[in-house]
Protein backbone atom coordinates (compact mmCIF):
# COMPACT_ATOMS: atom_id res chain seq x y z
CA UNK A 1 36.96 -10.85 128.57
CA UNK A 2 37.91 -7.34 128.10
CA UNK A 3 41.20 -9.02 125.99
CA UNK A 4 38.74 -10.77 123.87
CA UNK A 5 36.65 -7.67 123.19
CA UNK A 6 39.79 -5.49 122.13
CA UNK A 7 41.15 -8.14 119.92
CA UNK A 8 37.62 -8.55 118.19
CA UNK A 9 37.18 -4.66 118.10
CA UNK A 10 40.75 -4.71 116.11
CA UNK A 11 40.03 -7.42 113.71
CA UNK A 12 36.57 -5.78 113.19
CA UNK A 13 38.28 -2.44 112.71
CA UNK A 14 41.33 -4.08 110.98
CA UNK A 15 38.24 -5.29 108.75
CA UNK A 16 36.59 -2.56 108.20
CA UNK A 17 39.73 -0.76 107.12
CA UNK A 18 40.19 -3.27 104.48
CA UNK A 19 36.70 -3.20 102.99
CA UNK A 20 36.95 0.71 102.90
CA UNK A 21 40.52 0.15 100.76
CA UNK A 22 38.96 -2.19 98.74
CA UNK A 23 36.14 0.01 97.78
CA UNK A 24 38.05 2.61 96.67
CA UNK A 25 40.18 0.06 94.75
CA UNK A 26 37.38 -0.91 93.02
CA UNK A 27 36.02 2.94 92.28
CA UNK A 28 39.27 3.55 91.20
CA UNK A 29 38.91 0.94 88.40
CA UNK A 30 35.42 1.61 87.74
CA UNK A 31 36.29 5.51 86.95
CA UNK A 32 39.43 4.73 84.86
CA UNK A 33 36.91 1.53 82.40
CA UNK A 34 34.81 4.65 82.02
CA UNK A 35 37.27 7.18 81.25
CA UNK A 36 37.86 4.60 78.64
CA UNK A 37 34.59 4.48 77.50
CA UNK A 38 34.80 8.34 76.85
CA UNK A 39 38.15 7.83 74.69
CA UNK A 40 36.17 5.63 72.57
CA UNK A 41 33.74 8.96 71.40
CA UNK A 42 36.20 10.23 69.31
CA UNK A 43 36.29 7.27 67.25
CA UNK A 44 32.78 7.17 66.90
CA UNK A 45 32.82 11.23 65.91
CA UNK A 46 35.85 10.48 63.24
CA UNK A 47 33.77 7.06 62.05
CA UNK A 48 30.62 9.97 61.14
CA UNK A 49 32.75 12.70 59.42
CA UNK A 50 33.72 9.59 56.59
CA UNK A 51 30.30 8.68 56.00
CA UNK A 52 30.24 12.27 55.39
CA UNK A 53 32.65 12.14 53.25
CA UNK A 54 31.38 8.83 51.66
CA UNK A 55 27.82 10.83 50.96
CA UNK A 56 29.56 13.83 49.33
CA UNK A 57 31.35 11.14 46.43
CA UNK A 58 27.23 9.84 44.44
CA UNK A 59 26.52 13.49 44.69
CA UNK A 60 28.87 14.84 42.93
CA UNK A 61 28.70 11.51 40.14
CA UNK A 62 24.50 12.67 40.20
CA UNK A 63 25.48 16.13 38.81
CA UNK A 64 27.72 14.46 36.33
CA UNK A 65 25.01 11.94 35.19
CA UNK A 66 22.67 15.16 34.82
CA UNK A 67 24.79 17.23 32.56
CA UNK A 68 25.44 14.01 30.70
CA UNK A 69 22.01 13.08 29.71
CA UNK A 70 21.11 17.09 28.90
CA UNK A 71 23.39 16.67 26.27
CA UNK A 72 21.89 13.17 24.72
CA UNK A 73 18.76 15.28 24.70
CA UNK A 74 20.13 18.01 22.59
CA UNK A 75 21.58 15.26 19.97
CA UNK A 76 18.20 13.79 19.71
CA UNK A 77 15.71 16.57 19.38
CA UNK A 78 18.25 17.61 16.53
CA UNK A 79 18.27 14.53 14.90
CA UNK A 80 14.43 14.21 14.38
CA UNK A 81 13.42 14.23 10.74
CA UNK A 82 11.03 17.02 9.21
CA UNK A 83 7.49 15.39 8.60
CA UNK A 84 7.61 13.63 5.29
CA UNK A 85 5.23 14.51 2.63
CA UNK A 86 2.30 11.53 1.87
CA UNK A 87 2.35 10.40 -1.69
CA UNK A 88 -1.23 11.53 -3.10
CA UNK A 89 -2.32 9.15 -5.52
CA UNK A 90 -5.51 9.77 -8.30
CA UNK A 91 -6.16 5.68 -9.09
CA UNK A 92 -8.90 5.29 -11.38
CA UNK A 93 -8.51 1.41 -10.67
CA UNK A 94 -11.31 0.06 -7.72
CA UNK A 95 -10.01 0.10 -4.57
CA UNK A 96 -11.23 -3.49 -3.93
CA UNK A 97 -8.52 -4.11 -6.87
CA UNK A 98 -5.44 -2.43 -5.39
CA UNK A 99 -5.62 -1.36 -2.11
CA UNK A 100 -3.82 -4.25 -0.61
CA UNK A 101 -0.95 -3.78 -3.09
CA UNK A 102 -0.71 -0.05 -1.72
CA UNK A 103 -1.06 -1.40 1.69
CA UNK A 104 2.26 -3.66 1.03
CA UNK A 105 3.74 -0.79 -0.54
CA UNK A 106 3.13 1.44 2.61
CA UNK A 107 4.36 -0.94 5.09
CA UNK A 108 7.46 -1.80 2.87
CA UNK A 109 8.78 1.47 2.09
CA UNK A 110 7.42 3.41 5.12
CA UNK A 111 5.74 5.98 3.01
CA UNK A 112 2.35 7.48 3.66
CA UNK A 113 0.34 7.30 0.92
CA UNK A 114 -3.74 8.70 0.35
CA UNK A 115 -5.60 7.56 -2.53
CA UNK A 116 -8.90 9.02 -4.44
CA UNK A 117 -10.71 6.43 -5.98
CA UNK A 118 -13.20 7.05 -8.67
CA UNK A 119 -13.55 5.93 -11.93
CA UNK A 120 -10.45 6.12 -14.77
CA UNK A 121 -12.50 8.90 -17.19
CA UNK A 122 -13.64 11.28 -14.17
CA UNK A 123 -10.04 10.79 -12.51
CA UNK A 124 -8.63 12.18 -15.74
CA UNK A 125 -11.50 14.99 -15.84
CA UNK A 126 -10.42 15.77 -12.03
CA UNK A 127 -6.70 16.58 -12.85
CA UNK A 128 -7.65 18.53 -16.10
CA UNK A 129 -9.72 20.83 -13.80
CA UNK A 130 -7.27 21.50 -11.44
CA UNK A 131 -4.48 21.40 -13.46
CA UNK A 132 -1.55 22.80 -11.98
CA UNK A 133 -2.98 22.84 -8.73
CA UNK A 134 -3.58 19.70 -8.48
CA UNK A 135 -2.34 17.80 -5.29
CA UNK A 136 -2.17 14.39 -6.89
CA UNK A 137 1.60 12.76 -7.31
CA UNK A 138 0.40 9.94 -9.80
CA UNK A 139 -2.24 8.64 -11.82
CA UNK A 140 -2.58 5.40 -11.80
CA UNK A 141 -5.29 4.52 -14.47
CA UNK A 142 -7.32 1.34 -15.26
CA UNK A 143 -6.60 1.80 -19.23
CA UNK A 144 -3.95 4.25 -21.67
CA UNK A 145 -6.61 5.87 -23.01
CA UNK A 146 -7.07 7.60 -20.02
CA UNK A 147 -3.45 8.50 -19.17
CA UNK A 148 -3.33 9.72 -22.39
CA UNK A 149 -5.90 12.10 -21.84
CA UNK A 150 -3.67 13.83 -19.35
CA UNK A 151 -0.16 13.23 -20.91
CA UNK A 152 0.44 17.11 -21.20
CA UNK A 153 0.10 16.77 -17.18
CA UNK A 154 2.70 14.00 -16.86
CA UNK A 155 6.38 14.13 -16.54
CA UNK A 156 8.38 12.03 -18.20
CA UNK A 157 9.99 9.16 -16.66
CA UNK A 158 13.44 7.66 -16.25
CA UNK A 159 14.39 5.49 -19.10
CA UNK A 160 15.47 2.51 -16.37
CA UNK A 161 11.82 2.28 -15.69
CA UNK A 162 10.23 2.14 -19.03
CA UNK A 163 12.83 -0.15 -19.76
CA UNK A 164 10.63 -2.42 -17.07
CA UNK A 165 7.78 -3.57 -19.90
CA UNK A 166 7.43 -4.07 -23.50
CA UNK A 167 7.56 -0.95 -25.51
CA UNK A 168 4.39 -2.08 -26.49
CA UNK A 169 2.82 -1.17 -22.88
CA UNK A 170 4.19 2.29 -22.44
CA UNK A 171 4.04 5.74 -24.02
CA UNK A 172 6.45 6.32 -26.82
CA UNK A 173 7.26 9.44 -24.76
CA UNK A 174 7.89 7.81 -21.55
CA UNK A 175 5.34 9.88 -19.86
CA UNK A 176 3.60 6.41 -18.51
CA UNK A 177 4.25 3.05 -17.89
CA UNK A 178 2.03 -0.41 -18.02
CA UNK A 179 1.49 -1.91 -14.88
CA UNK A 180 -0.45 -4.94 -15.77
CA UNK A 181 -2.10 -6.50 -19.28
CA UNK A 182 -5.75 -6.89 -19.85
CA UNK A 183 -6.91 -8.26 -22.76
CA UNK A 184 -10.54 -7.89 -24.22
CA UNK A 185 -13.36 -10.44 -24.29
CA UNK A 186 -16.55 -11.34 -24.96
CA UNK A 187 -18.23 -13.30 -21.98
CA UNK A 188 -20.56 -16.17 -22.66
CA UNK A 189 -22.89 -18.10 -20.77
CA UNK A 190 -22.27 -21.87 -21.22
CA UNK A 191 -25.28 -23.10 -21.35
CA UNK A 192 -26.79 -21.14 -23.85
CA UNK A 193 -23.54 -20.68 -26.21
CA UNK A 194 -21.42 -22.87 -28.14
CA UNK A 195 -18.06 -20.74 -28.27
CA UNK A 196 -17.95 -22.59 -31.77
CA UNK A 197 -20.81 -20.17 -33.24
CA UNK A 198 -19.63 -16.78 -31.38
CA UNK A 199 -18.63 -14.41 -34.14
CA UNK A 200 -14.70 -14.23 -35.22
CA UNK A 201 -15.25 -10.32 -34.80
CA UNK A 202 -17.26 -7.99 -32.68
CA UNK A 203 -18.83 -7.02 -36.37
CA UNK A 204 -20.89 -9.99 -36.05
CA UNK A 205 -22.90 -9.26 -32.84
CA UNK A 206 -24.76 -6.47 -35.10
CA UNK A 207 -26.47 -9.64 -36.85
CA UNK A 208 -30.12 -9.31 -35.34
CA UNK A 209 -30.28 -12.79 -33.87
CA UNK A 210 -28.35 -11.32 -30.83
CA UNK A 211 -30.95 -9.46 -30.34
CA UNK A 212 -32.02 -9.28 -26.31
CA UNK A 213 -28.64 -10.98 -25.70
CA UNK A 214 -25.97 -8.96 -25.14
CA UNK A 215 -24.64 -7.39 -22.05
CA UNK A 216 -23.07 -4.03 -22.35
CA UNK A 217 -21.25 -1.52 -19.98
CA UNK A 218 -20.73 1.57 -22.07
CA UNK A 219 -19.77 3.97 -18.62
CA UNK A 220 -16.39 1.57 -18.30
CA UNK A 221 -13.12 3.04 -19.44
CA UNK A 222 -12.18 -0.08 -20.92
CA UNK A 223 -14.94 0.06 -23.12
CA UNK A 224 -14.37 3.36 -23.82
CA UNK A 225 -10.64 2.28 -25.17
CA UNK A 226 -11.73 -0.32 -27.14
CA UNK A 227 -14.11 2.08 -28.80
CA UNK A 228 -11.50 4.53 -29.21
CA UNK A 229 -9.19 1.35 -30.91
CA UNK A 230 -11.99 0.92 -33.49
CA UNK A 231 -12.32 4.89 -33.89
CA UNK A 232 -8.47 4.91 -35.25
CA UNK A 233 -9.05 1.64 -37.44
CA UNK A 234 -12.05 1.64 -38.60
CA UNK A 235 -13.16 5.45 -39.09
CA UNK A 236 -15.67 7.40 -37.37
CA UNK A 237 -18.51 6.37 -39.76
CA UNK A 238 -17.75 2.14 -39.45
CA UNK A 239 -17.54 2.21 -35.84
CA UNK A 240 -20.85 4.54 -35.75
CA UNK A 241 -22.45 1.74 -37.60
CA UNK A 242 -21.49 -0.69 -35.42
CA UNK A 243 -22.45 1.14 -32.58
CA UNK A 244 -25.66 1.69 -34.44
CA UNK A 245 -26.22 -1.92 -35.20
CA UNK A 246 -25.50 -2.85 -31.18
CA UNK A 247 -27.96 -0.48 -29.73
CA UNK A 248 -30.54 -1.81 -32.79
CA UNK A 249 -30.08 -5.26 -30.80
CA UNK A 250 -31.36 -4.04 -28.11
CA UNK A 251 -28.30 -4.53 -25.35
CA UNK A 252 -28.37 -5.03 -21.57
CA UNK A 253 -27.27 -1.91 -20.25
CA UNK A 254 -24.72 -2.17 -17.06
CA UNK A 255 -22.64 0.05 -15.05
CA UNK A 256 -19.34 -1.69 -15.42
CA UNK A 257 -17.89 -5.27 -16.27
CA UNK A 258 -18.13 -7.33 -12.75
CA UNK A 259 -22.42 -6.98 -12.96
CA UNK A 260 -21.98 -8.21 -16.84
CA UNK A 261 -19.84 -10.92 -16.28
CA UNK A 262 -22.51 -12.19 -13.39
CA UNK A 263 -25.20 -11.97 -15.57
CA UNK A 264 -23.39 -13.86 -18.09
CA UNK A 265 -22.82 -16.55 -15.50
CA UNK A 266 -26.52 -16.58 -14.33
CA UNK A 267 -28.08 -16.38 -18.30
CA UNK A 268 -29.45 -13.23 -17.85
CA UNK A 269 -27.72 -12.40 -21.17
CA UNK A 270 -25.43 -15.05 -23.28
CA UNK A 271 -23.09 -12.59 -24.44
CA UNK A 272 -21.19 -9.73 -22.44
CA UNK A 273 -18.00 -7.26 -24.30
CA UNK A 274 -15.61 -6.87 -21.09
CA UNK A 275 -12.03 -7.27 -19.90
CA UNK A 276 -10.82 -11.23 -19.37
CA UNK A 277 -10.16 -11.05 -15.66
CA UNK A 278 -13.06 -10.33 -13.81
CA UNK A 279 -14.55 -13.84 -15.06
CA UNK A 280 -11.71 -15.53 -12.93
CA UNK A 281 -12.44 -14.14 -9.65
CA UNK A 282 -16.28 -15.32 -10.16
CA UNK A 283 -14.83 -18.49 -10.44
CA UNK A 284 -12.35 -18.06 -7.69
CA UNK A 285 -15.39 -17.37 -5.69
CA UNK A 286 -17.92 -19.75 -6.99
CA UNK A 287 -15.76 -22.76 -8.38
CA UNK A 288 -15.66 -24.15 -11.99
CA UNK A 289 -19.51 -24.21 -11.69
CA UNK A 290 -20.14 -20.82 -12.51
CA UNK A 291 -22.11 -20.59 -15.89
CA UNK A 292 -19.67 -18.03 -18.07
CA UNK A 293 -16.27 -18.42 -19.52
CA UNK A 294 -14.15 -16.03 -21.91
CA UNK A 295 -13.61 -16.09 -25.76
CA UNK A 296 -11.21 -13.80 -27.60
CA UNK A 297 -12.19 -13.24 -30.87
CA UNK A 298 -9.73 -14.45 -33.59
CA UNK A 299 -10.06 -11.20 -36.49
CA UNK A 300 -7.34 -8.43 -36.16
CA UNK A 301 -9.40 -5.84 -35.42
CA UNK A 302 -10.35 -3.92 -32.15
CA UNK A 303 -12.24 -6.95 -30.78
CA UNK A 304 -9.23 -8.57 -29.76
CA UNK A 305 -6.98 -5.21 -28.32
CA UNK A 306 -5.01 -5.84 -25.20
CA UNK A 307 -4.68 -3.30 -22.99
CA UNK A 308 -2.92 -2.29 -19.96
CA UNK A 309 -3.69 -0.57 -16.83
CA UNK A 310 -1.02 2.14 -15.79
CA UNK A 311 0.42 4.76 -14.09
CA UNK A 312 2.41 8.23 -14.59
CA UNK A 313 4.03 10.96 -12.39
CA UNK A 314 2.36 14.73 -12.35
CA UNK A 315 4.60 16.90 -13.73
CA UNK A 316 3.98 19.71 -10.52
CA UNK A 317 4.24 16.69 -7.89
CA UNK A 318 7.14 17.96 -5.48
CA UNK A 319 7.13 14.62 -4.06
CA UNK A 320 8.67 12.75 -7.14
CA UNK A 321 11.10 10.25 -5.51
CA UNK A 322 8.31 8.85 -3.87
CA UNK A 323 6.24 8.71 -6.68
CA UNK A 324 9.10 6.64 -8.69
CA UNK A 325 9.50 4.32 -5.87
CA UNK A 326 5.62 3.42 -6.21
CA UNK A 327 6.22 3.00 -9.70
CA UNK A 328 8.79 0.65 -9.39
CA UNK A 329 7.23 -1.42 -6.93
CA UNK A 330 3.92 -1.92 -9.17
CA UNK A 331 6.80 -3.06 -11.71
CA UNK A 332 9.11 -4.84 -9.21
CA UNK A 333 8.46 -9.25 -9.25
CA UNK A 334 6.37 -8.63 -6.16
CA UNK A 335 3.98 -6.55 -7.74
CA UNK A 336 4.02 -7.76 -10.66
CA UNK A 337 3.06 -11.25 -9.24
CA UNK A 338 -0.06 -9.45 -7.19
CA UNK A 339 -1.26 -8.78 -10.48
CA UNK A 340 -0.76 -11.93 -11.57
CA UNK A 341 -2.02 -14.13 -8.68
CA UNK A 342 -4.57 -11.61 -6.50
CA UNK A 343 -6.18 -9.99 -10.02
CA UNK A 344 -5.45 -12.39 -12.74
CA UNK A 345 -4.06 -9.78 -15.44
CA UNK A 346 -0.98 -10.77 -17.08
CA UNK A 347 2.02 -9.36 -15.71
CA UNK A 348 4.50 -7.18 -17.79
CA UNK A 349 7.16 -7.76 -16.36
CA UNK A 350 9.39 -11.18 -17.25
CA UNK A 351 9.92 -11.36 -13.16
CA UNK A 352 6.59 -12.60 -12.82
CA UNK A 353 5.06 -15.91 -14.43
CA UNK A 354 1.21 -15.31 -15.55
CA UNK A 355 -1.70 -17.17 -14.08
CA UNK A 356 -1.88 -20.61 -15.36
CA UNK A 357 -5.40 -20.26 -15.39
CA UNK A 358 -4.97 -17.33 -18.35
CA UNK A 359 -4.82 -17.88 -22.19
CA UNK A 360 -1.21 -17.25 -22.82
CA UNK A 361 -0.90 -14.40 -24.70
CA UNK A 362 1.38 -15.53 -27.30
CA UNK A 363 -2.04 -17.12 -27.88
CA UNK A 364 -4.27 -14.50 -28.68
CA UNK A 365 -4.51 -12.38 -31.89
CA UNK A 366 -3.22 -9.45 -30.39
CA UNK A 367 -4.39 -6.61 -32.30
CA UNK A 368 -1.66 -4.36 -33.49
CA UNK A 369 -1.61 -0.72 -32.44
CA UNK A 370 -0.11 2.10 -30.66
CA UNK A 371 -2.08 1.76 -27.14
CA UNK A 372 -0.78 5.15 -26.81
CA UNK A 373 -2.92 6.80 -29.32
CA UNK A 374 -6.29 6.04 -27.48
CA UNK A 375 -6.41 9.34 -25.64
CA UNK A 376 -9.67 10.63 -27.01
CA UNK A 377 -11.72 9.92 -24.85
CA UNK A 378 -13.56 12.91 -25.49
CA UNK A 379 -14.37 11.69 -28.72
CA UNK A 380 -15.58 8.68 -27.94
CA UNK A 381 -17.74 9.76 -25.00
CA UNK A 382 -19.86 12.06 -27.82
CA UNK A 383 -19.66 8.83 -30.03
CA UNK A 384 -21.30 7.09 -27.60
CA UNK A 385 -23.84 9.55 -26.55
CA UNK A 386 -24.70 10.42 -29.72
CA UNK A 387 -26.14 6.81 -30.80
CA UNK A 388 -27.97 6.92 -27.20
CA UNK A 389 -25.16 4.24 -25.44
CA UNK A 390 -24.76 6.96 -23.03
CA UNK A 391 -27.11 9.89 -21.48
């Protein structure tokens, strides 16, 4: 028994021994995978210093990009353009009339342009006022008469855009320039007229059986030039007597050619003196039904004067090559055919085909004179008043 005690008690002891061994075999191994563990660190450290190096790289390419666009900044303030002038425009033509045509030339050209609108004779009154102090650029007037009332204001133009027209539709001088044709007319109402018995001459309408009948717009500028025409070929005293003989018939007094031409067209009056296009836009408007249509008188006098609407450059504008370009866009095929097509006056320049809806005016007995020799106005204005046409 005691034999079998001692050899257990050495196999437990021999047992023992060999756990205790083992144990510190395997604490051994355990401190030696975490030593290794610890080596690993450094790694880790180095693997953080080259993101920081990594981070230092986009800054310094920021700093770069900074400088870079405080230069582009520099280039552009100094490229900005100075404010440009606007182009200051005195238009004695109705705004209705050419506004849009200015509004095309605006958004074309890209220059600013502000326009007083009043009528042609006070227009040319305005820049005689203020003469040199004016702040127009251009005049652009509904007849020659009254650019020639201001022609000592007006430089003169380049030779390349006279050159545009007819010498017949500019100054002599080149100190204007047509921009579109308007012939006179006397308006009728159909139903009470047969064009067949109007007068061959504004003479007749002194004969007393148009008495009651006529309409007549002596404040238009228009009318003024025709008067003006009949001033230079007929003498003060003839066209007095005509002027005379007109009031005698007792005339329809209205402010300017569009009310005349719609009385005409509702018999209000049978006869009407006025320019030829305002009749078409009535019948744009109201179709071949409205009650008026044109005549042009056949005699060469006055009665049957074409005119033109134009424009000229102030001599003290500092904003002349804007003014030129204006000019040569009312003259350019696009103008030209706004004329034409949105105001039915005959265009002046070959670019542009007339209305079909217009007499020709190869047709008409264009009376012969220098258009540019009905500048005074003055005159005719204390014609007028003086017969009791105007107050």
């Amino acid at each position: 028994m005691y034999k079998l005690n001692y050899k257990l008690f050495s196999f437990l002891l021999i047992s023992m021994f060999s756990i205790v061994i083992f144990a510190c075999s395997s604490d051994t191994e355990t401190v030696e995978k975490i030593v290794e563990v610890e080596k690993e660190v450094p790694v880790t450290v180095v693997v953080e210093k080259e993101v920081e190096k990594k981070v230092e790289v986009p800054v310094e390419v920021t700093r770069i990009v900074e400088k870079e666009v405080e230069k582009k900044v520099e280039v552009m303030v100094t490229a900005v353009p100075e404010e440009t002038k606007p182009l200051v425009i005195y238009s004695g033509r109705g705004e209705s009339l050419v506004q849009p045509l200015i509004d095309q030339f605006q958004a074309v050209s890209g220059i600013e342009v502000q326009v007083n609108y009043g009528k042609t004779t006070a227009m040319a009154a305005t820049l005689l006022e203020e003469g040199s102090k004016t702040p127009a650029d251009v005049f652009f007037a509904q007849d020659p008469g009254g650019l020639g009332s201001v022609d000592s204001m007006l430089s003169t133009l380049s030779s390349d855009l006279v050159a545009m027209v007819p010498d017949w539709a500019s100054d002599p001088e080149g100190k204007w320039v047509g921009t579109s044709g308007r012939a006179r007319v006397v308006v009728y109402n159909t139903e009470a007229v047969d064009p067949a018995d109007l007068p061959t001459s504004l003479e007749g309408f002194t004969d007393p059986k148009w008495k009651g009948k006529i309409g007549f717009p002596p404040t238009n500028s228009s009318f003024h030039a025709m008067v003006t025409g009949m001033r230079l070929e007929w003498g003060e005293e003839k066209t007095k007597t005509w002027l005379e003989g007109i009031m005698a018939n007792e005339p329809k007094f209205y402010a300017k050619n569009t009310p005349t031409v719609e009385a005409a067209g509702k018999g209000e009056i049978e006869v009407g003196f006025v320019n030829h296009y305002y009749l078409h836009r009535f019948i744009a408007e109201n179709g071949e039904s409205f009650g008026a249509r044109n005549y042009h008188t056949t005699a060469d006098d006055p009665g049957s004067i074409v005119l033109v609407a134009g424009a000229g450059i102030l001599e003290q504008s500092d904003n002349k090559d804007a003014a030129n370009e204006f000019l040569k866009f009312l003259l350019s095929p696009v103008g030209q055919q706004f004329f034409a097509s949105q105001t039915y006056e005959y265009p002046l320049n070959d670019g542009a085909k007339a209305n079909r809806l217009l007499t020709p005016l190869a047709d008409i007995k264009k009376f012969d004179i220098d258009i540019a020799e009905l500048k005074d106005i003055e005159g005719t204005v204390a014609l007028l008043t003086e017969v009791g046409a105007l107050q």
